[in-house]
PDB file of N, CA and C in Angstrom:
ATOM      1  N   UNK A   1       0.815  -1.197   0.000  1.00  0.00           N
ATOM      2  CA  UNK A   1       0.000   0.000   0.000  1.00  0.00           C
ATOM      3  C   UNK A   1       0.858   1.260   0.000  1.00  0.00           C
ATOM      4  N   UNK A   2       2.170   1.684   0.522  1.00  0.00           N
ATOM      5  CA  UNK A   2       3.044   2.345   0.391  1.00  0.00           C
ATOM      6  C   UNK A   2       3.471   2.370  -0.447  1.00  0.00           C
ATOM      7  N   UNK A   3       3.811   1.545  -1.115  1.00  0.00           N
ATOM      8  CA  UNK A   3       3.948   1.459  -2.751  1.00  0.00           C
ATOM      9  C   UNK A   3       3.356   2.186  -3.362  1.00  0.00           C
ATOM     10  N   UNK A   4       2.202   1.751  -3.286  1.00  0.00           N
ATOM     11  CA  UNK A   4       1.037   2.069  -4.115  1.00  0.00           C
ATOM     12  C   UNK A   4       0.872   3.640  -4.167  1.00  0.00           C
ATOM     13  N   UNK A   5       1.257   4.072  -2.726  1.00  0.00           N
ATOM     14  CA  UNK A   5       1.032   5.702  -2.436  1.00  0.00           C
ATOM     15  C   UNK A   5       1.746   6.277  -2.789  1.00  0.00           C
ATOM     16  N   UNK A   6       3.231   5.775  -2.835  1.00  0.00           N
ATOM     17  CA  UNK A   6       4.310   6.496  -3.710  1.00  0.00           C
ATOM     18  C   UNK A   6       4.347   6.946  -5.089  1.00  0.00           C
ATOM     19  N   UNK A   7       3.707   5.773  -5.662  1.00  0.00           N
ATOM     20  CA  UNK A   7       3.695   5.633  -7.135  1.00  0.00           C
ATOM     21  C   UNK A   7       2.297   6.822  -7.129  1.00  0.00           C
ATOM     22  N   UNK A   8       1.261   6.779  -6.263  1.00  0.00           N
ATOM     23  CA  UNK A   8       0.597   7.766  -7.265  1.00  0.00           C
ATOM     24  C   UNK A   8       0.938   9.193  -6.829  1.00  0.00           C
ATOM     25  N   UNK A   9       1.759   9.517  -5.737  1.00  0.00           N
ATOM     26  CA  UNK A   9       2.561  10.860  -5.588  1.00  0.00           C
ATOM     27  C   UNK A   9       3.550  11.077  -6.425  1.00  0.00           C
ATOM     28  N   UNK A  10       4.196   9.982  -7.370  1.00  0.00           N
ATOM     29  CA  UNK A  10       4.936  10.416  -8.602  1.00  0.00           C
ATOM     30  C   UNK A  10       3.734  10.746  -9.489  1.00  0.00           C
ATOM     31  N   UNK A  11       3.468   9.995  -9.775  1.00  0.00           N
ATOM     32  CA  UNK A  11       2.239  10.580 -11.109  1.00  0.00           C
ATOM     33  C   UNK A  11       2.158  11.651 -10.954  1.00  0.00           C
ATOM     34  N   UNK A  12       1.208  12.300  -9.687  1.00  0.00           N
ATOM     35  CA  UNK A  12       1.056  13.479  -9.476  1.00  0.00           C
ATOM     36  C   UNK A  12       1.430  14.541  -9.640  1.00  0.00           C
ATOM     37  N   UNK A  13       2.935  14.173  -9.195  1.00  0.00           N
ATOM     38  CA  UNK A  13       4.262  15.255  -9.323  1.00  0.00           C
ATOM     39  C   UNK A  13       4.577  15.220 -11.039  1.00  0.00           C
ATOM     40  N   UNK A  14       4.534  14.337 -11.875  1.00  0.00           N
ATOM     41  CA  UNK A  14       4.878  14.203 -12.554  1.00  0.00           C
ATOM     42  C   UNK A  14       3.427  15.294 -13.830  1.00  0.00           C
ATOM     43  N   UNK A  15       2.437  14.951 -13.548  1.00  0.00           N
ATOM     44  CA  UNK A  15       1.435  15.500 -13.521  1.00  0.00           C
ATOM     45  C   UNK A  15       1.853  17.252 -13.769  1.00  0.00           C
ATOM     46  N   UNK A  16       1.749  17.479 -12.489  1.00  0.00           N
ATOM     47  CA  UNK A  16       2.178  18.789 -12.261  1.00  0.00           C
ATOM     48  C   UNK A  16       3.298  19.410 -12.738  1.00  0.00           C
ATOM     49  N   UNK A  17       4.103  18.677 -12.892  1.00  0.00           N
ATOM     50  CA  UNK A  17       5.366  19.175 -13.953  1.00  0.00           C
ATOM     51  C   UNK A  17       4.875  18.984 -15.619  1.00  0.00           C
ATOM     52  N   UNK A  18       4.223  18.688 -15.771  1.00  0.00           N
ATOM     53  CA  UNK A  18       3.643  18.492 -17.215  1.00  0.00           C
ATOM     54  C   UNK A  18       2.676  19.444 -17.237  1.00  0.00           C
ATOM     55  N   UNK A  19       1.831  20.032 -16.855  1.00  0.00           N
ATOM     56  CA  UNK A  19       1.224  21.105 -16.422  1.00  0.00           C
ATOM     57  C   UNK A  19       1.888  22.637 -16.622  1.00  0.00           C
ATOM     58  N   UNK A  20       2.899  22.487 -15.207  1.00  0.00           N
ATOM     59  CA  UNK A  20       3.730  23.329 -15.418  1.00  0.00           C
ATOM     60  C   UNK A  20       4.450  23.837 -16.877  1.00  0.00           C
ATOM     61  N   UNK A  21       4.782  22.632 -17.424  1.00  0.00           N
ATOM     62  CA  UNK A  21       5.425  23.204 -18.971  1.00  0.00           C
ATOM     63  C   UNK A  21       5.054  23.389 -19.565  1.00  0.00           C
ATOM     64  N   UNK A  22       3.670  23.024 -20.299  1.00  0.00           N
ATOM     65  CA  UNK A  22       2.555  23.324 -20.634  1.00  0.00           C
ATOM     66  C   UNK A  22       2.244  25.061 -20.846  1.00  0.00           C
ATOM     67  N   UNK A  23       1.936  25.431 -18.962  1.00  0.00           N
ATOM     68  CA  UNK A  23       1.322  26.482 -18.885  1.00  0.00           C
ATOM     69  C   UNK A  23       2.797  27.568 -19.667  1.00  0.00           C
ATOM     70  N   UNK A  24       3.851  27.080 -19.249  1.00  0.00           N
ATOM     71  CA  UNK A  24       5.273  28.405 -19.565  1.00  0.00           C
ATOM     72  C   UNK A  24       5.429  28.410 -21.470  1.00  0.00           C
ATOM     73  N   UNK A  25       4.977  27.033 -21.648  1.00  0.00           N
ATOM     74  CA  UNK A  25       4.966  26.714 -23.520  1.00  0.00           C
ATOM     75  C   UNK A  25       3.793  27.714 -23.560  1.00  0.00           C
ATOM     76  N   UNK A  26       2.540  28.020 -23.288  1.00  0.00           N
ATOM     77  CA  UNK A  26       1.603  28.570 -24.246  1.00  0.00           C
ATOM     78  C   UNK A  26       1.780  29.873 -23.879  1.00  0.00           C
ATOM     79  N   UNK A  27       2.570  30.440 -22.295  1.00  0.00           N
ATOM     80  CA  UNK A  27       2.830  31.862 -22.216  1.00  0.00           C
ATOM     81  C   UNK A  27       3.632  32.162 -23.001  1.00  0.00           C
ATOM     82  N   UNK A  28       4.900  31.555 -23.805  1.00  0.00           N
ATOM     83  CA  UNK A  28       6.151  32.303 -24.648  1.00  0.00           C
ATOM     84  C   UNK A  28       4.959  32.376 -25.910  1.00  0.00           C
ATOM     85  N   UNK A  29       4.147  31.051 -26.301  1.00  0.00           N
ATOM     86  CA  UNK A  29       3.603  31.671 -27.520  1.00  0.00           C
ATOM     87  C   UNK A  29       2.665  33.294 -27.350  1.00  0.00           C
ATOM     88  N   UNK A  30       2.153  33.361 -26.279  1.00  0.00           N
ATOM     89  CA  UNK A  30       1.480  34.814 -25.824  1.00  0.00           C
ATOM     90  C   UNK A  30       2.205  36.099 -26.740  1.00  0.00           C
ATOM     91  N   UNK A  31       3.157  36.476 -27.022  1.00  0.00           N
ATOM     92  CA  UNK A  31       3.528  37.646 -27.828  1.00  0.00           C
ATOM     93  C   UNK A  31       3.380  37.212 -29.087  1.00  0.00           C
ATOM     94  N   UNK A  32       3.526  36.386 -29.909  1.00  0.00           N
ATOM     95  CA  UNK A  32       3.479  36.189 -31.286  1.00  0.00           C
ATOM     96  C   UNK A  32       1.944  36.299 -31.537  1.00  0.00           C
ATOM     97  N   UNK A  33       1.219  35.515 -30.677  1.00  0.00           N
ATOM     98  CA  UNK A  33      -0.418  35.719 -30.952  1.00  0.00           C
ATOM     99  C   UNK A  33      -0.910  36.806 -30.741  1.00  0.00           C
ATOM    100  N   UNK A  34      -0.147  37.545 -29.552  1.00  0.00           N
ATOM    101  CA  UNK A  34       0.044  39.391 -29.691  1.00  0.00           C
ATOM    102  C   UNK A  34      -0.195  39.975 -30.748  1.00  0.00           C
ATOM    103  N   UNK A  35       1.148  39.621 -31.307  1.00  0.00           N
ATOM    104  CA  UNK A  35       1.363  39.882 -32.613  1.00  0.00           C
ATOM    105  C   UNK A  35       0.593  39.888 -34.182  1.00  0.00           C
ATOM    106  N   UNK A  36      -0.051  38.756 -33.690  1.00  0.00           N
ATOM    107  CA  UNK A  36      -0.468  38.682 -35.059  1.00  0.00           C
ATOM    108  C   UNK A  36      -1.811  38.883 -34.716  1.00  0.00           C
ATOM    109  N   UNK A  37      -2.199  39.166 -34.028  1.00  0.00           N
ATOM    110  CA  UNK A  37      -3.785  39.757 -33.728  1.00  0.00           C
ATOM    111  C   UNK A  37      -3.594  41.641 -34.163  1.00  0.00           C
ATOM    112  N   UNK A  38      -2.262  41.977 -33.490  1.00  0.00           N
ATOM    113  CA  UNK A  38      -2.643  43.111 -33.885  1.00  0.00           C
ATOM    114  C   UNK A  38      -2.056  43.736 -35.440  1.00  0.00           C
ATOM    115  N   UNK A  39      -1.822  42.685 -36.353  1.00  0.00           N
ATOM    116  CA  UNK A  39      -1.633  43.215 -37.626  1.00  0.00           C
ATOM    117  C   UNK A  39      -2.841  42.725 -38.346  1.00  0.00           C
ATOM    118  N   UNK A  40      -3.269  41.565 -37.631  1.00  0.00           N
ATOM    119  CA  UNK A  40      -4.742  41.516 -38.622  1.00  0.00           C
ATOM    120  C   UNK A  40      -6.162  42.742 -37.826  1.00  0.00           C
ATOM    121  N   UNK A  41      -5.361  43.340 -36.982  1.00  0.00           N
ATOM    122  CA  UNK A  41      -6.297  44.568 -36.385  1.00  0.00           C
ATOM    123  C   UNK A  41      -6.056  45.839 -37.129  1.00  0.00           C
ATOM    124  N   UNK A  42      -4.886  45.634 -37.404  1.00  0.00           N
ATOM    125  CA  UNK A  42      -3.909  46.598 -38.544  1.00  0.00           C
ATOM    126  C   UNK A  42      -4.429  46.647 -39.790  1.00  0.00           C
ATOM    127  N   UNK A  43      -4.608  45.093 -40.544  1.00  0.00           N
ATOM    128  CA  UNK A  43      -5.250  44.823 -41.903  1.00  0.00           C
ATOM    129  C   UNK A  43      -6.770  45.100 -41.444  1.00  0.00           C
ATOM    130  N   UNK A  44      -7.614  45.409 -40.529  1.00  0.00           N
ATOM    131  CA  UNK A  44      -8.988  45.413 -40.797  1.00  0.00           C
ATOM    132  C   UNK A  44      -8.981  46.548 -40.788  1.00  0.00           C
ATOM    133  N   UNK A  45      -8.344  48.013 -39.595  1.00  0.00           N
ATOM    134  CA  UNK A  45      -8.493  49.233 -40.225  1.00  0.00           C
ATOM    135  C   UNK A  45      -8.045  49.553 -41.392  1.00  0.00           C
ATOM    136  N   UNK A  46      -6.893  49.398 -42.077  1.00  0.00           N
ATOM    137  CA  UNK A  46      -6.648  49.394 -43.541  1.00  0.00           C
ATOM    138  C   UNK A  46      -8.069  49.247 -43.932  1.00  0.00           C
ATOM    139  N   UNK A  47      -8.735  47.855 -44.221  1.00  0.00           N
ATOM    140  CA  UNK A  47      -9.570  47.502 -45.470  1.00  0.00           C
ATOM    141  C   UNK A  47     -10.902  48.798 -44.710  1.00  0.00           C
ATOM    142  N   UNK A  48     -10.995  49.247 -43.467  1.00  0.00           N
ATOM    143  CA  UNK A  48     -12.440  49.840 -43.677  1.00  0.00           C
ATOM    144  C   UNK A  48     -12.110  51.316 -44.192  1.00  0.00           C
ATOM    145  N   UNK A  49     -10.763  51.510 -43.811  1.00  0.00           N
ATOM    146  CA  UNK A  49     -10.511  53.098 -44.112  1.00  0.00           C
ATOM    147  C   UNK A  49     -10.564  53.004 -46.022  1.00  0.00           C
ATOM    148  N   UNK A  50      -9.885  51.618 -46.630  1.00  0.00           N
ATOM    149  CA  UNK A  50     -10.424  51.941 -47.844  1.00  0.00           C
ATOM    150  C   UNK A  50     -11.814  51.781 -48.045  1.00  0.00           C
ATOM    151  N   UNK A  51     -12.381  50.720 -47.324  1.00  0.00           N
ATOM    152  CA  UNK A  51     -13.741  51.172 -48.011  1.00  0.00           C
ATOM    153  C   UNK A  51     -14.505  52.146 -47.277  1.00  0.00           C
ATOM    154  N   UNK A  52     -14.393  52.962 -47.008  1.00  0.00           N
ATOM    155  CA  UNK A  52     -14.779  54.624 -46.380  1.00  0.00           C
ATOM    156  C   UNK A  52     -14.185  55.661 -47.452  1.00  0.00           C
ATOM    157  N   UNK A  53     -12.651  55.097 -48.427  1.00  0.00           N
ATOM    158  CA  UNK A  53     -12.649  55.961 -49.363  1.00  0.00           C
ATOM    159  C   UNK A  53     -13.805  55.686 -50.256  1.00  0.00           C
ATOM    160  N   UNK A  54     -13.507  53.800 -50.404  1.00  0.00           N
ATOM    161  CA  UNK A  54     -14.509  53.929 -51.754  1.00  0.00           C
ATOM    162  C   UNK A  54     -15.502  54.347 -51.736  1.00  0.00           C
ATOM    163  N   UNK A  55     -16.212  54.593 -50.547  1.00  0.00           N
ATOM    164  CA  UNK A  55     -18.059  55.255 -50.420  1.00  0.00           C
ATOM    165  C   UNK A  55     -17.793  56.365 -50.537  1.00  0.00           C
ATOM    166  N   UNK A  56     -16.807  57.367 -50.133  1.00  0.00           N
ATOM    167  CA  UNK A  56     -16.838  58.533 -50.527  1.00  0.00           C
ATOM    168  C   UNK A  56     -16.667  59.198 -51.665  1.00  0.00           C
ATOM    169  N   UNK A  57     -15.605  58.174 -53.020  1.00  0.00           N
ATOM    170  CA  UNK A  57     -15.415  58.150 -54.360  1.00  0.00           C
ATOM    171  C   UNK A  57     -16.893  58.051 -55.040  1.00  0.00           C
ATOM    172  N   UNK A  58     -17.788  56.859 -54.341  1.00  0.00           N
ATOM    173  CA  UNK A  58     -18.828  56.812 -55.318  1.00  0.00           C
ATOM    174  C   UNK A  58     -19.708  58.009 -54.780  1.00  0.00           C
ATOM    175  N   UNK A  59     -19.894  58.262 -53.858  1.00  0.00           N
ATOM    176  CA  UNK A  59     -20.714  59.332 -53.405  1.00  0.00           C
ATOM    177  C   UNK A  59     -21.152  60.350 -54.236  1.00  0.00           C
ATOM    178  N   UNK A  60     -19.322  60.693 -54.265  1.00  0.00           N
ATOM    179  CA  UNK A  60     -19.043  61.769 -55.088  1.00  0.00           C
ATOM    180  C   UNK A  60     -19.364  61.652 -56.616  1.00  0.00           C
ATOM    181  N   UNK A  61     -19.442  60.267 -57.097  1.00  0.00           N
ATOM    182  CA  UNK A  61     -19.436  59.692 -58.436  1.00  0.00           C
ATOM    183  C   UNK A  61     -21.168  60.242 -58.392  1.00  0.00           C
ATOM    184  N   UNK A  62     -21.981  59.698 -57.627  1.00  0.00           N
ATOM    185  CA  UNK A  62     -23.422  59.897 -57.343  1.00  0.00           C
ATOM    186  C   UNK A  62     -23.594  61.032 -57.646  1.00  0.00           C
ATOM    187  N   UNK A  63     -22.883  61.950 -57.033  1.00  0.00           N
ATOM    188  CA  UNK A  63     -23.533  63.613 -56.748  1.00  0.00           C
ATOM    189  C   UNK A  63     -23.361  64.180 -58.402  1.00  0.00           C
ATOM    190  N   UNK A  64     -22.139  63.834 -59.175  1.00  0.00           N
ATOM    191  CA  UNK A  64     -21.575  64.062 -60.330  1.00  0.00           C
ATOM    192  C   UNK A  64     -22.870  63.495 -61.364  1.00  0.00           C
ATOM    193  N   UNK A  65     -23.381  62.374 -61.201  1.00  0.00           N
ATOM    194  CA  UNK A  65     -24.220  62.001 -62.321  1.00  0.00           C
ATOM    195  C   UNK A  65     -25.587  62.550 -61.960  1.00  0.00           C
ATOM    196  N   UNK A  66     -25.934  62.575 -60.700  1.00  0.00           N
ATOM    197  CA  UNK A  66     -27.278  63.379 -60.316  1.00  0.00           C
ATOM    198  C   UNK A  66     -27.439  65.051 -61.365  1.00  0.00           C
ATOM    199  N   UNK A  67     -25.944  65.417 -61.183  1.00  0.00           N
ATOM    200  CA  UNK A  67     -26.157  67.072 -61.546  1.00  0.00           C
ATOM    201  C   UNK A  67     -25.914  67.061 -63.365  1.00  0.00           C
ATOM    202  N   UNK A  68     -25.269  65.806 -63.489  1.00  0.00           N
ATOM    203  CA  UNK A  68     -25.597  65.547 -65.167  1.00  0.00           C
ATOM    204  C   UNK A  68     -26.600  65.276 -65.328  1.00  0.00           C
ATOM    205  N   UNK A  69     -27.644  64.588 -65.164  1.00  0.00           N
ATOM    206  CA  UNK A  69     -28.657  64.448 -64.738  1.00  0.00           C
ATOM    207  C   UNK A  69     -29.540  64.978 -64.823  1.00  0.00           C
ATOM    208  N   UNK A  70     -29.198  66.670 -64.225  1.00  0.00           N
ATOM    209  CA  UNK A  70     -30.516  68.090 -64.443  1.00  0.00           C
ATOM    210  C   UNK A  70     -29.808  68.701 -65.945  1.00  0.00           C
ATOM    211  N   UNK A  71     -28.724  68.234 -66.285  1.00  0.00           N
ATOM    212  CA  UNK A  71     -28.603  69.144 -67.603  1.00  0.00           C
ATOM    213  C   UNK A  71     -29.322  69.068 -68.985  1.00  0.00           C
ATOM    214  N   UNK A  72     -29.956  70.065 -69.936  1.00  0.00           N
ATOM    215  CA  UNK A  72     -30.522  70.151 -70.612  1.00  0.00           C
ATOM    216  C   UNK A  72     -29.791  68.836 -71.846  1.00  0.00           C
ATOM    217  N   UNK A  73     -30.429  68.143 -72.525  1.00  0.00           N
ATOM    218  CA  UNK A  73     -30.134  66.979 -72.922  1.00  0.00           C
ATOM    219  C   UNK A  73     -29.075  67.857 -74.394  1.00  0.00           C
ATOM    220  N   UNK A  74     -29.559  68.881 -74.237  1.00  0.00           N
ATOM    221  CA  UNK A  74     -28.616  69.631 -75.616  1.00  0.00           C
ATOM    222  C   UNK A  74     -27.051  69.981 -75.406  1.00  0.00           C
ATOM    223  N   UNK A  75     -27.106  70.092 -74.113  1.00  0.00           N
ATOM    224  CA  UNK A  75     -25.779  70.126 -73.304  1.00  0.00           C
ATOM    225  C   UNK A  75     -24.917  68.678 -72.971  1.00  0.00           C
ATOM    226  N   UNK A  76     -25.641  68.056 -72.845  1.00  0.00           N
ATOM    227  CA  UNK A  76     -25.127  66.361 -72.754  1.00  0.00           C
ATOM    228  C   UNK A  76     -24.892  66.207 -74.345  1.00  0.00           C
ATOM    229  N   UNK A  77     -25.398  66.461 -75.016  1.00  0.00           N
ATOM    230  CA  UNK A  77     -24.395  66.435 -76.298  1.00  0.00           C
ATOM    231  C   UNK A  77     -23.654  66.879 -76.460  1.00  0.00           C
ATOM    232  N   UNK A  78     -23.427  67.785 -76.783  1.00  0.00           N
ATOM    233  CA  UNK A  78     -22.586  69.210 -76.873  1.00  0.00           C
ATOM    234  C   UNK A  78     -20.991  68.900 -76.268  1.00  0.00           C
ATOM    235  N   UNK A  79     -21.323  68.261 -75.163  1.00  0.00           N
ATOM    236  CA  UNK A  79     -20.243  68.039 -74.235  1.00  0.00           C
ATOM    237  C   UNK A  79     -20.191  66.502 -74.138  1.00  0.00           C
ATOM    238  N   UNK A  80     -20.545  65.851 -75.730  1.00  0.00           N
ATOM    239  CA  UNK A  80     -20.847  64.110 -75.932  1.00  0.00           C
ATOM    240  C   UNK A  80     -20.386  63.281 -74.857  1.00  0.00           C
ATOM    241  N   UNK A  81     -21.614  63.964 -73.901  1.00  0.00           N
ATOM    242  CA  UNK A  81     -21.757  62.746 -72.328  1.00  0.00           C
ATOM    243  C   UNK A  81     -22.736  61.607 -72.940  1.00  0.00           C
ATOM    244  N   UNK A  82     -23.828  62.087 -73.794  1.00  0.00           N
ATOM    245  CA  UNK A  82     -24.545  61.447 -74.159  1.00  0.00           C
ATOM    246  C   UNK A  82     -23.920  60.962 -75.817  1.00  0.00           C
ATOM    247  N   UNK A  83     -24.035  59.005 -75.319  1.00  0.00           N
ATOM    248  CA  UNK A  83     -23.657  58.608 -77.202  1.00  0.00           C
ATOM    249  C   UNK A  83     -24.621  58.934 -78.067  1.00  0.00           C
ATOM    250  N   UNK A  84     -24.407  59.091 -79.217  1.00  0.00           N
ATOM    251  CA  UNK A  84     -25.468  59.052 -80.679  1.00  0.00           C
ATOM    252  C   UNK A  84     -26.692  59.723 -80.459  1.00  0.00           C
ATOM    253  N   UNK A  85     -25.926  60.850 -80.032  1.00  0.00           N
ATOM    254  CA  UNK A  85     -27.092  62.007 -79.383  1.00  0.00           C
ATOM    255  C   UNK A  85     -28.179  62.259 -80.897  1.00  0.00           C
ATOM    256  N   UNK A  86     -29.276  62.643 -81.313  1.00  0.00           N
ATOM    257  CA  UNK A  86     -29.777  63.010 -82.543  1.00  0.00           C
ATOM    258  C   UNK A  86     -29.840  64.372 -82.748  1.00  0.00           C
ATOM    259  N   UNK A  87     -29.378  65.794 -81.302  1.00  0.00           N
ATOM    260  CA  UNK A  87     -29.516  66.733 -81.610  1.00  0.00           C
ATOM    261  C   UNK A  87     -28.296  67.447 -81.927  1.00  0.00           C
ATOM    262  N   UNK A  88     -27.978  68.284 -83.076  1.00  0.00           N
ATOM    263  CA  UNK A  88     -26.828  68.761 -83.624  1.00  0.00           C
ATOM    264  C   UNK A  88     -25.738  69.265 -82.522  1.00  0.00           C
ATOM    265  N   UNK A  89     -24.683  68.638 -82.912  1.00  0.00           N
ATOM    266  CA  UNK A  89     -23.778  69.762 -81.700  1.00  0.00           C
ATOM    267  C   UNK A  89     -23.310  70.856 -82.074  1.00  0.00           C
ATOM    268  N   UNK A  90     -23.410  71.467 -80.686  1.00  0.00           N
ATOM    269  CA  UNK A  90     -23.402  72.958 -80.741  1.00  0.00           C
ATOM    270  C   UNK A  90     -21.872  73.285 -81.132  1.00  0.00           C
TER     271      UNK A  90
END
């Protein structure tokens, strides 16, 4: 039975040292996963700041065809915005 108690206070210990290395192995990985969390935090502001340009490019693309848009269709020729316009250019 002393035996028996020894052997499972090695396990134990043994246990706990396996544990132990364990826990110090996944703390050294702790900075690299640092790491690479904050460049893919890096790559997601990148991609929204471009797409915050691109909404503001088309926006602007929007506002541009709206105000072509109110121009007299004789002027959209004239200035051949419009193809195979039928009215003479000016």
């Amino acid at each position: 039975e002393v035996k028996d108690a020894s052997n499972q206070v090695k396990a134990i210990d043994e246990w706990k040292s396996l544990i132990i290395l364990q826990a110090f192995v996944q703390l050294r990985e702790v900075p690299s996963r640092i790491n690479v969390m904050k460049d893919a935090s890096n790559q997601l502001k990148q991609l929204v700041t471009s797409m915050i340009d691109m909404n503001t490019i088309a926006e602007s693309n929007l506002s541009t065809l709206v105000e072509i848009n109110k121009l007299p269709r004789e002027v959209l020729v004239a200035e051949r915005i419009v193809p195979n316009g039928s009215v003479e250019k000016g």
